[in-house]
N, C-alpha and C. Protein backbone atom coordinates (compact mmCIF):
# COMPACT_ATOMS: atom_id res chain seq x y z
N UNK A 1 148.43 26.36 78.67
CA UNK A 1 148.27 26.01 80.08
C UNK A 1 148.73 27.15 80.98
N UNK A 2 149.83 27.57 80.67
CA UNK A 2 150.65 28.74 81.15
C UNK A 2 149.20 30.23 81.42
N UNK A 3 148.77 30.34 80.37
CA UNK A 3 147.54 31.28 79.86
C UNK A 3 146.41 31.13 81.19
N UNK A 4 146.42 29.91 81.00
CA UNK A 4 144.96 29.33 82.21
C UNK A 4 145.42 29.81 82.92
N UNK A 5 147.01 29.30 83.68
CA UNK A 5 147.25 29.34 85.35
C UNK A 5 147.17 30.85 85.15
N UNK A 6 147.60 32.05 84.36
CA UNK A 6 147.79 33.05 85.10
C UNK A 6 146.85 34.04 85.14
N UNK A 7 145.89 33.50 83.98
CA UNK A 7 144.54 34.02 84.21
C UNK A 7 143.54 33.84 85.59
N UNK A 8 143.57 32.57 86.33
CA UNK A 8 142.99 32.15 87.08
C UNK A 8 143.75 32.88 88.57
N UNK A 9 145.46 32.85 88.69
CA UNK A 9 146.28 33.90 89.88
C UNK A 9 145.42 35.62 89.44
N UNK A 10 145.42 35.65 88.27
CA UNK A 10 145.44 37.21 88.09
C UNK A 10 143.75 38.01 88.93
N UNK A 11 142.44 36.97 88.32
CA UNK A 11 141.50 36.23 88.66
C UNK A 11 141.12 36.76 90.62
N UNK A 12 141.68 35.58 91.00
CA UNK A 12 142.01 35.39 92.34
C UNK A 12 142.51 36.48 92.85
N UNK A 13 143.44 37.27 92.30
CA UNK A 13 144.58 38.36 93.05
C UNK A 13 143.60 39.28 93.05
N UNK A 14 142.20 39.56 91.89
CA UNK A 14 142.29 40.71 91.83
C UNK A 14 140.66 41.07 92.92
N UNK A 15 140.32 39.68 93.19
CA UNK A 15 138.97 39.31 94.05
C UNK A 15 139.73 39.59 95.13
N UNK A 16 141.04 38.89 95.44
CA UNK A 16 141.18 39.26 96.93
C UNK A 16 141.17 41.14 97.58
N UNK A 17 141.74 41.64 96.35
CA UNK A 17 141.62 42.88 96.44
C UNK A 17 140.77 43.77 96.76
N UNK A 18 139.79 43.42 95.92
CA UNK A 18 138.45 44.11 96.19
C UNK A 18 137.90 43.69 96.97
N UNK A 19 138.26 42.66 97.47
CA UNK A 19 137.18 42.01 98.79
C UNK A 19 137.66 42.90 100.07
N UNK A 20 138.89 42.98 100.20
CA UNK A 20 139.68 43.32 101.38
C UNK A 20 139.17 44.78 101.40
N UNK A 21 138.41 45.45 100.35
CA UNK A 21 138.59 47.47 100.59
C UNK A 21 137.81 47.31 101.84
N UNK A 22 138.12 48.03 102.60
CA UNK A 22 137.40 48.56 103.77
C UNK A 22 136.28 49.96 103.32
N UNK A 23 135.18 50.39 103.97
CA UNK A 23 134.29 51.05 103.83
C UNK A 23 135.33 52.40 104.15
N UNK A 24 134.74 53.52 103.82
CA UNK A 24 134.46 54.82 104.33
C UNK A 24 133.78 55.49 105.72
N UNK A 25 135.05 55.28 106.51
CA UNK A 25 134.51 55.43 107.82
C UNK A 25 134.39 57.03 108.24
N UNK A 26 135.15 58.12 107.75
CA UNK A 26 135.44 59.26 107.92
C UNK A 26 134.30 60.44 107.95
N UNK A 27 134.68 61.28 108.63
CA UNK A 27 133.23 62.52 109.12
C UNK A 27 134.46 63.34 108.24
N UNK A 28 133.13 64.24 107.40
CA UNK A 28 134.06 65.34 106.76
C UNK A 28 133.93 66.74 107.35
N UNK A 29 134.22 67.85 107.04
CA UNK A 29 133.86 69.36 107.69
C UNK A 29 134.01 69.94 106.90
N UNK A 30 133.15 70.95 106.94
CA UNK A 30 133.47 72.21 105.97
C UNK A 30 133.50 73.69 107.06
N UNK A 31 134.55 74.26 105.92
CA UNK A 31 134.90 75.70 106.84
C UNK A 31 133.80 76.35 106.83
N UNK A 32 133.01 77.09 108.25
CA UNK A 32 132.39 77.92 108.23
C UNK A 32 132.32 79.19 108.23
N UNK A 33 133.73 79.26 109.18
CA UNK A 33 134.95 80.94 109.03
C UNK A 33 136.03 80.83 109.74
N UNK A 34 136.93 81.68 109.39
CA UNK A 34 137.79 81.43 110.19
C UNK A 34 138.61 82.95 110.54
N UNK A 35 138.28 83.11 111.59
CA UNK A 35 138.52 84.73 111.98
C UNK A 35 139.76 85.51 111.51
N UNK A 36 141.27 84.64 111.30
CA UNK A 36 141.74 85.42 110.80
C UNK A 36 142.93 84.04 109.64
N UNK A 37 142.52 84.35 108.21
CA UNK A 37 142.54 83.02 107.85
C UNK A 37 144.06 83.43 107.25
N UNK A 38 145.30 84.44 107.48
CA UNK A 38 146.53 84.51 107.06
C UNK A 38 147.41 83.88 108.15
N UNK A 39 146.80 83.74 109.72
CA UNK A 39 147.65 83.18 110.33
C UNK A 39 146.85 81.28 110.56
N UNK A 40 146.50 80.92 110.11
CA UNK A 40 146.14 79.22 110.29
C UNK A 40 145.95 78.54 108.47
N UNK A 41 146.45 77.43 108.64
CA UNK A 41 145.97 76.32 107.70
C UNK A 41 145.61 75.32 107.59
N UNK A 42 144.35 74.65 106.83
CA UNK A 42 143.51 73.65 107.74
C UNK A 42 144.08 72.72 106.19
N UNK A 43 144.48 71.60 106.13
CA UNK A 43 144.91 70.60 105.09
C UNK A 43 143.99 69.43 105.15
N UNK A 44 143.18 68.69 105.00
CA UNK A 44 142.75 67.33 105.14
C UNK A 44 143.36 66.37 104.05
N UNK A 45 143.77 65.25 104.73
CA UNK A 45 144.37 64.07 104.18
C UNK A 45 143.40 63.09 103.98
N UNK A 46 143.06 61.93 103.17
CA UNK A 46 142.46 60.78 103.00
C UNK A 46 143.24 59.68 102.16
N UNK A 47 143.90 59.05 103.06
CA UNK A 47 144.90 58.25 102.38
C UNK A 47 144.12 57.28 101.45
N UNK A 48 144.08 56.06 100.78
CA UNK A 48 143.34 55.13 100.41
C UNK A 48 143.16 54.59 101.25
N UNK A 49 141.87 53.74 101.00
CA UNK A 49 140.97 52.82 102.29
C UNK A 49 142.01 51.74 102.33
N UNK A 50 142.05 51.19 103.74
CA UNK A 50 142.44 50.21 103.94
C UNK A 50 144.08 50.21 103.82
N UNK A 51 144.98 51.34 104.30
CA UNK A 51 146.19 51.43 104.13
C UNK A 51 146.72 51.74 105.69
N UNK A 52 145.67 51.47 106.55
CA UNK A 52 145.99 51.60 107.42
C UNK A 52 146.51 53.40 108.45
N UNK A 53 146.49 54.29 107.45
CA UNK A 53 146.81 55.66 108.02
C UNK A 53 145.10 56.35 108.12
N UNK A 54 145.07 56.69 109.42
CA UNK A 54 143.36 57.52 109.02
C UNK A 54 143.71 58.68 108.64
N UNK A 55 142.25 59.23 107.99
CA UNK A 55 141.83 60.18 107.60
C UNK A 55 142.01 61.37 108.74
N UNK A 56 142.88 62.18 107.47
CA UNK A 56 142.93 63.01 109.19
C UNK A 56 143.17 64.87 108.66
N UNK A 57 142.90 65.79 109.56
CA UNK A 57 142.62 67.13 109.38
C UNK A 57 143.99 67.44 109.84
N UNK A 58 144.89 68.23 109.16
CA UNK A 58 146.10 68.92 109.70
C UNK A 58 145.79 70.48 109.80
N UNK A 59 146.00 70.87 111.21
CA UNK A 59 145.67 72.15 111.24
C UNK A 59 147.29 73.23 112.30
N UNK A 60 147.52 74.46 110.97
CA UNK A 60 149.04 74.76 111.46
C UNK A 60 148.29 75.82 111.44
N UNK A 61 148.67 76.58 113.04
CA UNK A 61 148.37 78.11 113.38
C UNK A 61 149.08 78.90 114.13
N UNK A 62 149.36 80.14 113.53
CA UNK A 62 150.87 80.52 114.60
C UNK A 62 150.49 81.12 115.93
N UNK A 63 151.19 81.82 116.39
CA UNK A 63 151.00 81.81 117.64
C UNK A 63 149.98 83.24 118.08
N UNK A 64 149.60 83.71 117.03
CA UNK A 64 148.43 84.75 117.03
C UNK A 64 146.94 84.04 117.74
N UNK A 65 146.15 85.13 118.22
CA UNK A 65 145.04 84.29 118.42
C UNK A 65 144.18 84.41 117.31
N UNK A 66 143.33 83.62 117.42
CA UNK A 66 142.41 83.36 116.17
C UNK A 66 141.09 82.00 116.79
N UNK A 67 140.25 81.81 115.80
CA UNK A 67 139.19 81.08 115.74
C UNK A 67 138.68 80.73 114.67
N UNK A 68 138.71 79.36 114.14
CA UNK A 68 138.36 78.59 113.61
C UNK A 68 136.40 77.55 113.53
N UNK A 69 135.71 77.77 112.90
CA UNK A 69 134.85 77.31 112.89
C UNK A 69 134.20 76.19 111.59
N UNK A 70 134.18 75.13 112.45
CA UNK A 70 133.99 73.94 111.23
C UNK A 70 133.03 73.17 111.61
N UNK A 71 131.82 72.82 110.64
CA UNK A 71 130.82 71.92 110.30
C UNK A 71 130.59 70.79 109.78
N UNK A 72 130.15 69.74 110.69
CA UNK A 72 130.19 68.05 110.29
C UNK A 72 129.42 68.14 108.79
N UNK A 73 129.78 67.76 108.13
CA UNK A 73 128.95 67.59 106.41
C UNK A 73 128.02 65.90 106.81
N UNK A 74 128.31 65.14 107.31
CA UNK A 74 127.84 63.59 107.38
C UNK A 74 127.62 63.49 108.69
N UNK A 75 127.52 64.41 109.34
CA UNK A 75 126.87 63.73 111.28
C UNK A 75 126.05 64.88 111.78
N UNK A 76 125.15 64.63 112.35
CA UNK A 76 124.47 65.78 113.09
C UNK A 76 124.68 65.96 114.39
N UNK A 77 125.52 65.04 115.08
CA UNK A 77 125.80 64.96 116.54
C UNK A 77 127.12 63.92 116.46
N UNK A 78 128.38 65.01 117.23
CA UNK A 78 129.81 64.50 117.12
C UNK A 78 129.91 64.78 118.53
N UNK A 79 131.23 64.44 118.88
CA UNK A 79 131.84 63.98 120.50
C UNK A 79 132.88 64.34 120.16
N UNK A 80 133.79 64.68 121.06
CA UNK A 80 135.24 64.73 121.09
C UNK A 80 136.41 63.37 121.75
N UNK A 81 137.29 62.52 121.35
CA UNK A 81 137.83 61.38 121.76
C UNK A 81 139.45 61.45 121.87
N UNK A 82 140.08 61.30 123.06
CA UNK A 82 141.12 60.83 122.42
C UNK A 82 142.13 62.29 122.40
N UNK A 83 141.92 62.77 123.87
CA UNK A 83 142.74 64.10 123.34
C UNK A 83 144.10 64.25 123.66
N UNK A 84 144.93 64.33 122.83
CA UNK A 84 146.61 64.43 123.76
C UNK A 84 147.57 65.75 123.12
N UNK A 85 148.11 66.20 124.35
CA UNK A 85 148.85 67.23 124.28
C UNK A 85 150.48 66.57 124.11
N UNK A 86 151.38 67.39 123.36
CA UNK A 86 153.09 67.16 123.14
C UNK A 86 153.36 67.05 124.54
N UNK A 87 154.24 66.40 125.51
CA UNK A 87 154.68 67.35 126.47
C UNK A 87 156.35 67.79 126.03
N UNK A 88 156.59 68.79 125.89
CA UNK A 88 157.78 69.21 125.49
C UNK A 88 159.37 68.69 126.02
N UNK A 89 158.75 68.52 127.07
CA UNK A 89 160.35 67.86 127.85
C UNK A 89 160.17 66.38 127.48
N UNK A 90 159.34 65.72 127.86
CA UNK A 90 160.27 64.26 126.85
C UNK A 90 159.44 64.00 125.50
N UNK A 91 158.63 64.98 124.73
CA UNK A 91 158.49 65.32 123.37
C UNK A 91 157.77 64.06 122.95
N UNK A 92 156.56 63.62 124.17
CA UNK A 92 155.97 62.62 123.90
C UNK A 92 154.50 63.15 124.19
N UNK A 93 153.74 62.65 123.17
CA UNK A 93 152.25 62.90 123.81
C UNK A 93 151.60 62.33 124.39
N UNK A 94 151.01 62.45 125.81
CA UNK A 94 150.50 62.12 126.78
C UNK A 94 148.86 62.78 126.62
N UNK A 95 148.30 61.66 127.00
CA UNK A 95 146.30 61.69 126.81
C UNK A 95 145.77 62.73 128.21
N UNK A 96 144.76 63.75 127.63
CA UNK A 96 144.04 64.17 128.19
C UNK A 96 142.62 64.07 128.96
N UNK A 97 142.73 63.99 130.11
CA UNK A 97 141.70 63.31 130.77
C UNK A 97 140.56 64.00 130.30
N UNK A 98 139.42 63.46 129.76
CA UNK A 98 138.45 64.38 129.36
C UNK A 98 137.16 64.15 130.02
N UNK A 99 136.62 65.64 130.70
CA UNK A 99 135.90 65.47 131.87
C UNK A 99 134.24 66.01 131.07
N UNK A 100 134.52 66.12 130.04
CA UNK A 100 132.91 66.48 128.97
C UNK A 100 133.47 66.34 127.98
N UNK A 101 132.51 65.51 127.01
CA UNK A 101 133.01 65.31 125.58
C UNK A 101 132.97 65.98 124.49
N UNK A 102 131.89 67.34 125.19
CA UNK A 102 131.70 68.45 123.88
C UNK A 102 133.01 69.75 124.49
N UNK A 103 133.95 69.26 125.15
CA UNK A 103 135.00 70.69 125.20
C UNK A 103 136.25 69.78 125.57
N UNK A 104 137.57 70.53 125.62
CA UNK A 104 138.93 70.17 126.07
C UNK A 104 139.88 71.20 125.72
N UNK A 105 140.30 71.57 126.78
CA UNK A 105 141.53 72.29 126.50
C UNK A 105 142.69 71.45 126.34
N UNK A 106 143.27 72.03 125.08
CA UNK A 106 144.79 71.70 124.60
C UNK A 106 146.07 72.83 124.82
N UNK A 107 146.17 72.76 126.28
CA UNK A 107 147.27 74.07 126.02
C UNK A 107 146.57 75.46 125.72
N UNK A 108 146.81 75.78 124.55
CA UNK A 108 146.70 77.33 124.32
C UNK A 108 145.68 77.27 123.38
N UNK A 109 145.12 75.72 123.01
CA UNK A 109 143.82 75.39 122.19
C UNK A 109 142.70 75.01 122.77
N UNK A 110 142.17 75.98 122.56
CA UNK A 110 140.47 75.32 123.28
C UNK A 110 139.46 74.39 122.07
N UNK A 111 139.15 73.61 121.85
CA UNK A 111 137.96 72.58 121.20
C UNK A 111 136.53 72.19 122.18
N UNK A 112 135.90 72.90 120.93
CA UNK A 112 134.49 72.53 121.81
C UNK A 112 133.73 72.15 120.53
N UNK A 113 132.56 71.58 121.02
CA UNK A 113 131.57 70.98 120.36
C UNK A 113 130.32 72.08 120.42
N UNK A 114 129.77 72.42 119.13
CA UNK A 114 128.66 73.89 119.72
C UNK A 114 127.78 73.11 118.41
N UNK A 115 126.04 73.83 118.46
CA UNK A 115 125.14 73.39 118.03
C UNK A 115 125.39 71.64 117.18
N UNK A 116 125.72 71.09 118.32
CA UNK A 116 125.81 69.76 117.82
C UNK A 116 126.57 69.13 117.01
N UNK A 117 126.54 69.62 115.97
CA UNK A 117 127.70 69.12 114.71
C UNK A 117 128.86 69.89 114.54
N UNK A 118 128.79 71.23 115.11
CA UNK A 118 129.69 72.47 114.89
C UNK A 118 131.10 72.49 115.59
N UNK A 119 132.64 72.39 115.21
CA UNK A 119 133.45 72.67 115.91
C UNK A 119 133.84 73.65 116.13
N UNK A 120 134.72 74.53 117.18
CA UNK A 120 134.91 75.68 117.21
C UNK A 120 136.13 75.60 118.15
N UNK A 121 137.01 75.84 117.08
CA UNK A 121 138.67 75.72 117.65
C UNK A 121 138.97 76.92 117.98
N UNK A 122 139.32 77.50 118.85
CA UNK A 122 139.56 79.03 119.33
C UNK A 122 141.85 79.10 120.35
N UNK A 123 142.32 79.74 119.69
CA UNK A 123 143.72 79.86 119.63
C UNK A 123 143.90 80.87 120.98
N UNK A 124 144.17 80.69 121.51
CA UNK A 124 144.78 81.81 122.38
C UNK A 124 146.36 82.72 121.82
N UNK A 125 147.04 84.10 122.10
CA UNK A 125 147.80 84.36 121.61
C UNK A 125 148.52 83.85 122.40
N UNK A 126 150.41 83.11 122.39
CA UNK A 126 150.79 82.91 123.02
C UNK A 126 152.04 83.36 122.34
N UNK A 127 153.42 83.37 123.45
CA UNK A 127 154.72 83.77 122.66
C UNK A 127 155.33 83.23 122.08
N UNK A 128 156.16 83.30 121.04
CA UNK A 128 156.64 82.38 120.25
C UNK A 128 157.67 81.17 121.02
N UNK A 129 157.88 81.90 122.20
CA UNK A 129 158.72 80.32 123.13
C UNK A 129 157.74 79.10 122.99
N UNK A 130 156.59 79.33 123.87
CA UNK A 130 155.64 78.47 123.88
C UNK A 130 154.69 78.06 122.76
N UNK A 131 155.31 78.81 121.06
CA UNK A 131 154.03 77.71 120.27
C UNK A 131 155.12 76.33 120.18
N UNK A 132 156.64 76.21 120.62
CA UNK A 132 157.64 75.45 120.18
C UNK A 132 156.96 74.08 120.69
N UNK A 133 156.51 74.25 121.92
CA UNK A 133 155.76 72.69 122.22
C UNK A 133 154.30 72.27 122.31
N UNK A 134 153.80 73.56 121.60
CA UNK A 134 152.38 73.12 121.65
C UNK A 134 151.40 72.85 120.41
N UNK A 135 151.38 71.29 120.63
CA UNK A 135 151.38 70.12 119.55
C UNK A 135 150.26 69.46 119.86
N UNK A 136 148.95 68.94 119.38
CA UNK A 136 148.00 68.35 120.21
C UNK A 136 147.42 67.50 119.02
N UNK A 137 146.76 66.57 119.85
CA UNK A 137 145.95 66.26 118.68
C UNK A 137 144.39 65.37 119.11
N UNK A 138 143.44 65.26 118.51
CA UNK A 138 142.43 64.56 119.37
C UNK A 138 141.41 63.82 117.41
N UNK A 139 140.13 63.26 118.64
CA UNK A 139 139.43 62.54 117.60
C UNK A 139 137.70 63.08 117.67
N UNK A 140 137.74 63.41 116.23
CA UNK A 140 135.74 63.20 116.71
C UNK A 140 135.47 62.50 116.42
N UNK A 141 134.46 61.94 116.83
CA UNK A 141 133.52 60.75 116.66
C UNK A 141 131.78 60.51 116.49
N UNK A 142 131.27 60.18 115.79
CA UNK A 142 129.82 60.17 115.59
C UNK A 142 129.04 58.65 115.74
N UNK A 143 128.26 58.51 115.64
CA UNK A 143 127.24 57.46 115.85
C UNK A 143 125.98 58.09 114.82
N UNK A 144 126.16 57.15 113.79
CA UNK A 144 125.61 57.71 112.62
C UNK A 144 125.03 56.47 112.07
N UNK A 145 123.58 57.05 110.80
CA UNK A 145 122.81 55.54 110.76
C UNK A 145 123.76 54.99 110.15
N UNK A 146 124.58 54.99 109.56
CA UNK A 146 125.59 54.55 108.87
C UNK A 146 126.55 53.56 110.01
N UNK A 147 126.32 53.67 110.98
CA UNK A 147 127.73 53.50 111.95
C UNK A 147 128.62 54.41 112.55
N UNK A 148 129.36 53.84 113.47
CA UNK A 148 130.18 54.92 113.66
C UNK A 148 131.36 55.24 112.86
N UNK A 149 131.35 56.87 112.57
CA UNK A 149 132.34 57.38 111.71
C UNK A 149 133.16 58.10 112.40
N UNK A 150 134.77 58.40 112.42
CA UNK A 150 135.72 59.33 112.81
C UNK A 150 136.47 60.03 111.70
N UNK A 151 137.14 60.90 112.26
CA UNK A 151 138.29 61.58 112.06
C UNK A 151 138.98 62.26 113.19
N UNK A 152 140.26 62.23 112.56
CA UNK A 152 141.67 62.45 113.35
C UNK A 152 141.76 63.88 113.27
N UNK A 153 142.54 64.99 114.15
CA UNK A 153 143.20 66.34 114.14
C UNK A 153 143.90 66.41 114.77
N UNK A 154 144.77 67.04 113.60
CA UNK A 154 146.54 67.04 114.52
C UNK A 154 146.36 68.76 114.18
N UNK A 155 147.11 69.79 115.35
CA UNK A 155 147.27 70.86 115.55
C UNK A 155 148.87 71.03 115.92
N UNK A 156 149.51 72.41 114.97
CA UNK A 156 150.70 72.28 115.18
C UNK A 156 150.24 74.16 115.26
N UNK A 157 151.46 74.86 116.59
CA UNK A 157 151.89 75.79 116.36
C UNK A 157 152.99 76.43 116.43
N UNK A 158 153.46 77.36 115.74
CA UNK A 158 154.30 77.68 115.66
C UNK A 158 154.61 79.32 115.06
N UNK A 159 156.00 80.01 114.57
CA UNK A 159 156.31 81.56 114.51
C UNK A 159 154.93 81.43 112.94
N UNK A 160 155.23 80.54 112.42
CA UNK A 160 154.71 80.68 110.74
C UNK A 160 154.61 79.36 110.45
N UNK A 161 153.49 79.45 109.14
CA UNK A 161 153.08 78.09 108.73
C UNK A 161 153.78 77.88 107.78
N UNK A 162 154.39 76.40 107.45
CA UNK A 162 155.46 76.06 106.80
C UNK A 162 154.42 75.57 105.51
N UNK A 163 153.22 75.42 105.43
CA UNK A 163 152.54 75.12 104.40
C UNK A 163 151.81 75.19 104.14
């Protein structure tokens, strides 16, 4: 009897599981170049579905200038969402009003949207006082036959990349 009941919990536990996965909502990119690739590092994360953390691009670049160029793999037409800068004095990030969805300046980071799917992150040089608070982060977004798909980017700079 013992056998039945825990076949039938085990059963049950393992339907609820699989029922609950959430889809694959995430836009991926691939590097197209990146002008000077000893001072930036681009990391992408994909936690498991349904754990609640999104999918998200970590990008650490020091305070050199440089340019970054990255290509939607799954969208042919992306937007920019959701943009917020650190502010250093109370070390909170506050949203950027965004007045076109294919550009935004972040501080000393410019993001734009170019031939449609294409991002093009471009660094300004700044001094090492000022990479201490300049922290940003924003969202793209697509409308795809699939639905709509995102991903997250967090931008950190600083003297050197810690990873």
């Amino acid at each position: 009897m013992k056998k039945i009941v825990f076949m039938i919990l085990a059963t049950v536990m393992a339907m609820t599981v699989v029922g609950c996965k959430e889809e694959d909502n995430g836009l991926t990119f691939s590097t197209l170049s990146i002008e000077d690739p000893e001072n930036v590092n681009i990391r992408y994360d994909s936690p498991d579905l349904g754990c609640g953390v999104p999918e998200m691009y970590y990008i650490a670049a020091t305070s050199k200038e440089n340019e970054i160029l990255l290509e939607c793999d799954n969208a042919s037409s992306i937007y920019i969402q959701s943009p917020r800068l650190r502010d250093e004095e109370s070390n909170e990030y506050k949203e950027i009003e965004l007045d076109d969805p294919d550009e935004v300046e972040l501080g000393s980071v410019n993001v734009k949207i170019v031939n449609g799917n294409q991002l093009r992150i471009t660094f300004d040089e700044v001094s090492f006082e000022e990479t201490a608070g300049d922290d940003s982060d924003f969202v793209i977004g697509a409308n795809t036959k699939d639905g709509y798909k995102y991903v997250a980017f967090d931008i950190s700079r600083g003297p050197r990349i810690y990873w």
